[in-house]
Each structure stands twice: as structure tokens, then as C-alpha cells.
Protein backbone atom coordinates (compact mmCIF):
# COMPACT_ATOMS: atom_id res chain seq x y z
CA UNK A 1 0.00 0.00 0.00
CA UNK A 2 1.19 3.77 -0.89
CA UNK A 3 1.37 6.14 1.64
CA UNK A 4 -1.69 8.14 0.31
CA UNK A 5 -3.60 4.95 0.92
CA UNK A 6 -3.35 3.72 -2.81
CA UNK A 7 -3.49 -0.69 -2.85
CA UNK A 8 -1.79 -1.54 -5.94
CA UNK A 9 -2.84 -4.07 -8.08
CA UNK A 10 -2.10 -7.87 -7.82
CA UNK A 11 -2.52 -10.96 -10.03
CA UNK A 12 -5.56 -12.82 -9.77
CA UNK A 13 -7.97 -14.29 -12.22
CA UNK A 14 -11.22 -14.22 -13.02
CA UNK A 15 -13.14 -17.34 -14.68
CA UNK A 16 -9.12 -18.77 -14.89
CA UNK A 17 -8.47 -16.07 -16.52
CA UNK A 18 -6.05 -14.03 -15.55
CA UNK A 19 -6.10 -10.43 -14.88
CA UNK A 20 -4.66 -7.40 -12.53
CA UNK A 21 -6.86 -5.57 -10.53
CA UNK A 22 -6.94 -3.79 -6.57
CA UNK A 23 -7.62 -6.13 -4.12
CA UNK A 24 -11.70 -6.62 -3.79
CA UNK A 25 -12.40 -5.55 -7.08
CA UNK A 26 -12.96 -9.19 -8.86
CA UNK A 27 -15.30 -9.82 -5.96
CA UNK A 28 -17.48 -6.92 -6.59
CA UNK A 29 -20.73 -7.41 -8.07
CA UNK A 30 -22.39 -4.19 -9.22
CA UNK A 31 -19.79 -1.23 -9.66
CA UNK A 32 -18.88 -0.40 -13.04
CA UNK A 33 -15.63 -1.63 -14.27
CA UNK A 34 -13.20 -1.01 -17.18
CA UNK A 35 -11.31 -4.05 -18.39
CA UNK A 36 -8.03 -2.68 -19.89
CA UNK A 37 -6.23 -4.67 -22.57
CA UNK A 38 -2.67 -4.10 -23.72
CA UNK A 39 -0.52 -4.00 -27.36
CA UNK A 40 1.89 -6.62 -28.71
CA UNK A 41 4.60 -5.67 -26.97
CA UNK A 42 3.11 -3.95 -23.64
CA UNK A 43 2.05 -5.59 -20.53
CA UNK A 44 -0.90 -4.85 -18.32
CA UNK A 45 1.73 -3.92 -15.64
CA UNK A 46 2.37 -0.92 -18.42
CA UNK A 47 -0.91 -0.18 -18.94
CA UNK A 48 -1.64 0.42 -14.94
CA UNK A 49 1.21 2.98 -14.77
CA UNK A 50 -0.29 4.01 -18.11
CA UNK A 51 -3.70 4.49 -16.98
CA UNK A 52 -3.40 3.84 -12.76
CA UNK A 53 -6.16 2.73 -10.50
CA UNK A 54 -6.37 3.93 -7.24
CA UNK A 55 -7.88 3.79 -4.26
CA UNK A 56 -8.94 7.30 -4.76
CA UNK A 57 -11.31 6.75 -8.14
CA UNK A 58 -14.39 5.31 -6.33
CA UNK A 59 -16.43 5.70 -10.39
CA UNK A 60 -15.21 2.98 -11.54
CA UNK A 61 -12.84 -0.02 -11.09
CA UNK A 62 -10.33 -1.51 -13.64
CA UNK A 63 -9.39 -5.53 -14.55
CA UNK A 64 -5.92 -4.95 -16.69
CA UNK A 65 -6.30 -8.34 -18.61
CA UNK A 66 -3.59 -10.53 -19.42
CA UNK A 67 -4.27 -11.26 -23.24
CA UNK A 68 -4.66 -14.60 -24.59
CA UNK A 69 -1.87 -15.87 -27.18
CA UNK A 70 0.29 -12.84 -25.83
CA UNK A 71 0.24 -14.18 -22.13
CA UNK A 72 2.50 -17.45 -23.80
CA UNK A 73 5.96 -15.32 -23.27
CA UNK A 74 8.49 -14.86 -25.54
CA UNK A 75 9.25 -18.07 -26.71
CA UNK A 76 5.90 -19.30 -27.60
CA UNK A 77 5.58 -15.82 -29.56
CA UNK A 78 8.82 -15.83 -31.21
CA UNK A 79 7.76 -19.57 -32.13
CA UNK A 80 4.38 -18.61 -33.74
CA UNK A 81 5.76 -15.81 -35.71
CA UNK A 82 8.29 -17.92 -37.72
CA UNK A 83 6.11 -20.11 -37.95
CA UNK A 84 2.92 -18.16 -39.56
CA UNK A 85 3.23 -14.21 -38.72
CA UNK A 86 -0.09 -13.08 -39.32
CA UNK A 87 -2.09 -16.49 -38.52
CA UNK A 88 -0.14 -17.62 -36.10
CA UNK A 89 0.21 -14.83 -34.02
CA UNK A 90 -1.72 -11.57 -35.16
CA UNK A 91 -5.16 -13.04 -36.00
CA UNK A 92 -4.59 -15.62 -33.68
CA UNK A 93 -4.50 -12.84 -30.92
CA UNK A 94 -7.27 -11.40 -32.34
CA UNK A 95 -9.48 -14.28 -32.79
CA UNK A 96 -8.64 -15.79 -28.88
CA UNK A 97 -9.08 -12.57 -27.77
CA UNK A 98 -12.96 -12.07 -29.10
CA UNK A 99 -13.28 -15.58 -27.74
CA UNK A 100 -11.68 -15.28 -23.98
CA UNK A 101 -13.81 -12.13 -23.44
CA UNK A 102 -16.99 -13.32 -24.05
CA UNK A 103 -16.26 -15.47 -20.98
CA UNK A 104 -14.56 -12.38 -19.34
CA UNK A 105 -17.78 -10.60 -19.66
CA UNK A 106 -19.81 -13.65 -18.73
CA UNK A 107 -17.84 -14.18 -15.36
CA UNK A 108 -18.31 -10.09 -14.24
CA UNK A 109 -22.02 -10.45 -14.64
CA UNK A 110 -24.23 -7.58 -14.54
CA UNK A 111 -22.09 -4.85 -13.81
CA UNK A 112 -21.88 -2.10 -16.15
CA UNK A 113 -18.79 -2.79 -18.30
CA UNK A 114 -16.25 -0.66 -20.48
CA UNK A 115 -13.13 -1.61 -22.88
CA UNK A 116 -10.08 0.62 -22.22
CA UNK A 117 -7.04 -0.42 -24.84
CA UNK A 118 -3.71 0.70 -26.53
CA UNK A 119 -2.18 -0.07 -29.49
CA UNK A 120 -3.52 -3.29 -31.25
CA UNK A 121 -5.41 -3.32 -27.84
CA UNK A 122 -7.67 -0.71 -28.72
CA UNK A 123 -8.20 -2.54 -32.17
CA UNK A 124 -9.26 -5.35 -29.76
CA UNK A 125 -11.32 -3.44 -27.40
CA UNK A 126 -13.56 -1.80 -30.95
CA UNK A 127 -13.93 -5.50 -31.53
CA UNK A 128 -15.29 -6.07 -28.44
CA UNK A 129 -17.80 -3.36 -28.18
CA UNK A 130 -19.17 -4.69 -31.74
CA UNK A 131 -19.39 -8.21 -30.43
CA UNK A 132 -20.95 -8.12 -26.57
CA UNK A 133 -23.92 -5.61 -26.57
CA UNK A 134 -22.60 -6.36 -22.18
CA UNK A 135 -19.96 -3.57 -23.56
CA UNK A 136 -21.37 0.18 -22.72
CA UNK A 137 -18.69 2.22 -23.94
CA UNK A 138 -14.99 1.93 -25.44
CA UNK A 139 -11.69 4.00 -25.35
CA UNK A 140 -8.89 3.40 -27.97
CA UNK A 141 -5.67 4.72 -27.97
CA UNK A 142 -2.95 4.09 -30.67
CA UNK A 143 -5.36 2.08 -32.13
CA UNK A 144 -5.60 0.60 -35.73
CA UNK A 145 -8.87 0.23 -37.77
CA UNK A 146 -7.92 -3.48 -39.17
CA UNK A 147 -4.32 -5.14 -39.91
CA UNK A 148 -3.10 -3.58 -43.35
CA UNK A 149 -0.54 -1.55 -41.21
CA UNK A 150 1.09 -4.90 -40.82
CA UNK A 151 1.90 -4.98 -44.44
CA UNK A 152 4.16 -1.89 -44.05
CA UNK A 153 6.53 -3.31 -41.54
CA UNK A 154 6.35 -6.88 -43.28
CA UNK A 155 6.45 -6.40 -46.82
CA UNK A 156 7.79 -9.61 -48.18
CA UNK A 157 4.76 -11.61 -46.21
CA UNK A 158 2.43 -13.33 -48.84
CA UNK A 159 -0.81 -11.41 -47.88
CA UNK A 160 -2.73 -11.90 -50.58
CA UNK A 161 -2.72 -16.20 -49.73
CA UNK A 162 -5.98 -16.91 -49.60
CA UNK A 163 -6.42 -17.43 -45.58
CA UNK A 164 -4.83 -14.79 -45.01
CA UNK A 165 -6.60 -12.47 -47.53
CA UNK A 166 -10.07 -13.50 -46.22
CA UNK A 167 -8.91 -13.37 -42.39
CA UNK A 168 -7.87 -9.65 -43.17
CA UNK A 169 -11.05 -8.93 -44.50
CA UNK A 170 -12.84 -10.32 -41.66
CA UNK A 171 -10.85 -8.76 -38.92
CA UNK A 172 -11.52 -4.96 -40.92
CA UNK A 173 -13.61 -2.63 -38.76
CA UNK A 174 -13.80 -0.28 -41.77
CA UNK A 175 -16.49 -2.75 -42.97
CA UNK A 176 -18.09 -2.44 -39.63
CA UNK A 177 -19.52 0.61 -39.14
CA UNK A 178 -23.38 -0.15 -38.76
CA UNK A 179 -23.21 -2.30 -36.10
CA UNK A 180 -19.97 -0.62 -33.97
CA UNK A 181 -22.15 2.56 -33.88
CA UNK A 182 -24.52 1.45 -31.11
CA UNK A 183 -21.80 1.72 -28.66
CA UNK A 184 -20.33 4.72 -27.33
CA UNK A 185 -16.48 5.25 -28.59
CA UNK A 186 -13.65 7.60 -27.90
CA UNK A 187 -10.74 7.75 -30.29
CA UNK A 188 -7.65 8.82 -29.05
CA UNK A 189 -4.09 8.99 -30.96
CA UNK A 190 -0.89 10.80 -31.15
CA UNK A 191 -0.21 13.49 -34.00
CA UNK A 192 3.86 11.72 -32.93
CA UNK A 193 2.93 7.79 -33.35
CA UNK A 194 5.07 6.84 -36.01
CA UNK A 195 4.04 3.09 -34.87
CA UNK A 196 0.56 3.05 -35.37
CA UNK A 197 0.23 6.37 -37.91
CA UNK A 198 -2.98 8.35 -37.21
CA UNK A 199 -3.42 8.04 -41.24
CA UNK A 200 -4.37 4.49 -40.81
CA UNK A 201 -6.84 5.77 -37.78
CA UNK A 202 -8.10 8.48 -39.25
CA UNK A 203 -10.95 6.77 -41.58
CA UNK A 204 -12.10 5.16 -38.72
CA UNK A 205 -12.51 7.72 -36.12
CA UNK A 206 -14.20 10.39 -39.55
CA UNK A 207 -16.67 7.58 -40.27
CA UNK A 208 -18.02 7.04 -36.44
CA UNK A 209 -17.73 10.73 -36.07
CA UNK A 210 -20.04 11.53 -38.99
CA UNK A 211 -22.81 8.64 -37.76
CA UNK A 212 -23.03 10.40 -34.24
CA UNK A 213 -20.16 13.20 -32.81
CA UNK A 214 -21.23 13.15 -29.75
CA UNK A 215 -21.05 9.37 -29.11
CA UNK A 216 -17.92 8.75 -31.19
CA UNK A 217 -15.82 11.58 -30.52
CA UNK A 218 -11.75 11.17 -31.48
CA UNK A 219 -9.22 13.70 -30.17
CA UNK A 220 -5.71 14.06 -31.57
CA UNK A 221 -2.90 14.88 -29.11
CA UNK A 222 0.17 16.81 -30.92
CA UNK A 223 2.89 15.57 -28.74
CA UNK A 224 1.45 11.70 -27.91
CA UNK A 225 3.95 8.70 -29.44
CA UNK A 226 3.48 5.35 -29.32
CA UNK A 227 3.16 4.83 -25.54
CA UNK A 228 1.78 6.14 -22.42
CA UNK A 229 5.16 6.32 -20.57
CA UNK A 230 6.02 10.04 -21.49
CA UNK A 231 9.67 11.31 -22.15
CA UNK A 232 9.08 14.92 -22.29
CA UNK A 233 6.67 17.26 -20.70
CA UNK A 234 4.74 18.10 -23.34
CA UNK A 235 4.12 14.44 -23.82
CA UNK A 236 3.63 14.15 -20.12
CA UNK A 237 0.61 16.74 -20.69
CA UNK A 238 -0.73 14.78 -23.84
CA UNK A 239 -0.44 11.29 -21.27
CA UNK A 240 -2.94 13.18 -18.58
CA UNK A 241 -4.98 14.05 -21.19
CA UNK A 242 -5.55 10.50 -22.36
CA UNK A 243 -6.16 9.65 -18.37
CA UNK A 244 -8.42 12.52 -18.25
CA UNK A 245 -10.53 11.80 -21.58
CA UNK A 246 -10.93 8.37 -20.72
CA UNK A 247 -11.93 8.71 -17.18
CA UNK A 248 -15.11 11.08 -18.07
CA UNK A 249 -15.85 9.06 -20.95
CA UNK A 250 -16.74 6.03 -18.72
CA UNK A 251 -17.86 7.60 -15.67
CA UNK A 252 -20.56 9.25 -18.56
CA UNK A 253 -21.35 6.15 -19.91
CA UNK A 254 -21.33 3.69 -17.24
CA UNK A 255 -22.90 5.70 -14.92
């Protein structure tokens, strides 16, 4: 425990699946809760010094998920991507994910429940409020709108194989619009990401915007990279206001 009285969080798990989260929060039964899910290459230790709980924030409560398929270690991961890149270990996360969360979602019951995620996490957690209607609002950060970045930084990858061509297409939130538009969304991304490039965001976050502005909002920070550990003031300031955003966008929509 912190000296202001803060309990940090500790692994447990939830339906065997495992998650950190402050002590007593798993066992609650009716306070809203945010269920935070991390990138490729973060952790959901990262995310809660990204976006901290605290005994202090008495809206809401946080789960900071271990994904499925990146939970296997480095090993396991380095094994799947020389094996298959994109369906061993991309849509793989993808697809386990969808499937793991459902039963996430199942175990928290009634509670009134939001996504919170970075990077390909906030791809996931866009996913998430278009599959479980359980899902009352969604924060992305970094996110992507579907996996044709991945063809940038892995040119020579034979994307156009069949699987592969059809799994793209299936895992493409551009095509999604209709039915992602029932749940409140925030959009948030760095002007600096040079990792996930607010060009390949920025159809996305127009499209929602045009159905409904005031549920699917997207704010662009100048000074935000590709993380939520800040290395310079100004992208200290951009950090607090993706803490900020994302904390009155659930306590609006989850009551």
C-alpha cells in the first residue's frame, strides 16, 4: 500500500483467466468496471502505470487483462511468428481474444462494463464493443482500424494467400460501421505515433464521427507517441490528457 492509501494491483484471475486488478475488485458485483487490454509488446503492468487505479477513483474499477496468445511469453511468440506471422500470431490474438472475453464478460455479470485499450489493444477493445452488446462504452488509444498496417513493416509476407486475404477482410472494422455505432467510442491517438500512424486511424474515427459526434468523438494529441510512458513534458501533458478523456468518458457512460 502507498502512503496516500493507494493498494496496488495484484494478479488474480477471473473465470481462470487471468487479470490485474486492486484487491476486492474481482469480488465486486455491481460497480462499473473497465477491463483494460494491452498491445503486442506492452504488458498490463504498463498499462496500470499508463492508466493507474487507485484507491482514490471510487467511479469505476479496472481488470488490466492478461491477453490470450500474448500471455504465452516470448518463446511461444517468437515460435508462432516464424512459424505463420499473421495467422499464427496476429489473428490468432485477435481471434482468442474475441473468444476469452466473451467469458470475461460472462464471469463479471451484470455490472456495467467498459473496454479501455492501446495499441492493437484498442483494435481489440472496438472489436469487443461490436461483439458483446454487455460492452457500454470503449476508449482506444494508438489504435488501428484493421491489420493492413502490418503490411508496411512486413512487406515480403504473402498477404494476398488466400487465408490470409479472407482473415484480413474479416478482422476490418472499416467494414463495420453499422453495427460498432450502437456503442459509445472515444478515439484517441498521437499526432507523434510513427508506430501506429494516425493516417491508418483516421478513416475510422471520420466515419463514427459523422454517424453520431457526440457518441464517437476522437481527439488528436500533438505531442502523444506510441506509448503512455512520457519522455518529455509536453508528452507528459498529452499522457494526462488521455487519463483525463478516458476517465469522463466512462464515468458518462457507465454511470
Amino acid at each position: 500500500m502507498d502512503g496516500d492509501g493507494t493498494r496496488h494491483a495484484v494478479e488474480q484471475t477471473v473465470a481462470g483467466i487471468p487479470v490485474l486488478a486492486r484487491p476486492g475488485v474481482v469480488e465486486r458485483t455491481e460497480s462499473p468496471v473497465v477491463v483494460v487490454l494491452h498491445g503486442m509488446s506492452t504488458t498490463p503492468d504498463m498499462m496500470q502505470l499508463g492508466w493507474p487505479d487507485d484507491a482514490s477513483n471510487q467511479k469505476f474499477d479496472r481488470l488490466y487483462w492478461r491477453l490470450p496468445v500474448l500471455r504465452e511469453g516470448g518463446d511461444a511468440l517468437r515460435r508462432r511468428r516464424d512459424d505463420d506471422l499473421f495467422l499464427g500470431l496476429f489473428a490468432a490474438v485477435w481471434s482468442d481474444v474475441r473468444a476469452e472475453l466473451g467469458a470475461l464478460l460472462n464471469a463479471l455479470g451484470d455490472r456495467p462494463i467498459g473496454l479501455f485499450g492501446f495499441s492493437i489493444g484498442g483494435f481489440l477493445a472496438l472489436w469487443g464493443a461490436l461483439d458483446h452488446a454487455a460492452v457500454r462504452a470503449a476508449v482506444a488509444v494508438g489504435g488501428v482500424p484493421n491489420f493492413d498496417y502490418l503490411t508496411t513493416y512486413y512487406p515480403d509476407y504473402a498477404w494476398d494467400r488466400e487465408p490470409v486475404a479472407a482473415m484480413r477482410a474479416a478482422s476490418n472494422l472499416l467494414t463495420r460501421l453499422d453495427g460498432l455505432g450502437s456503442t459509445p467510442t472515444l478515439i484517441l491517438h498521437g499526432v507523434q505515433d510513427d508506430v501506429a500512424r494516425w493516417e491508418w486511424m483516421r478513416p475510422l474515427a471520420e466515419a463514427l464521427g459523422a454517424q453520431d459526434p457526440v457518441r464517437h468523438p476522437h481527439q488528436v494529441l500533438p505531442h502523444l507517441h506510441h506509448r503512455l510512458a512520457p519522455q518529455s513534458p509536453e508528452e507528459a501533458r498529452d499522457v494526462a490528457e488521455v487519463q483525463h478523456a478516458a476517465d469522463a468518458w466512462f464515468q458518462r457512460w457507465l454511470g
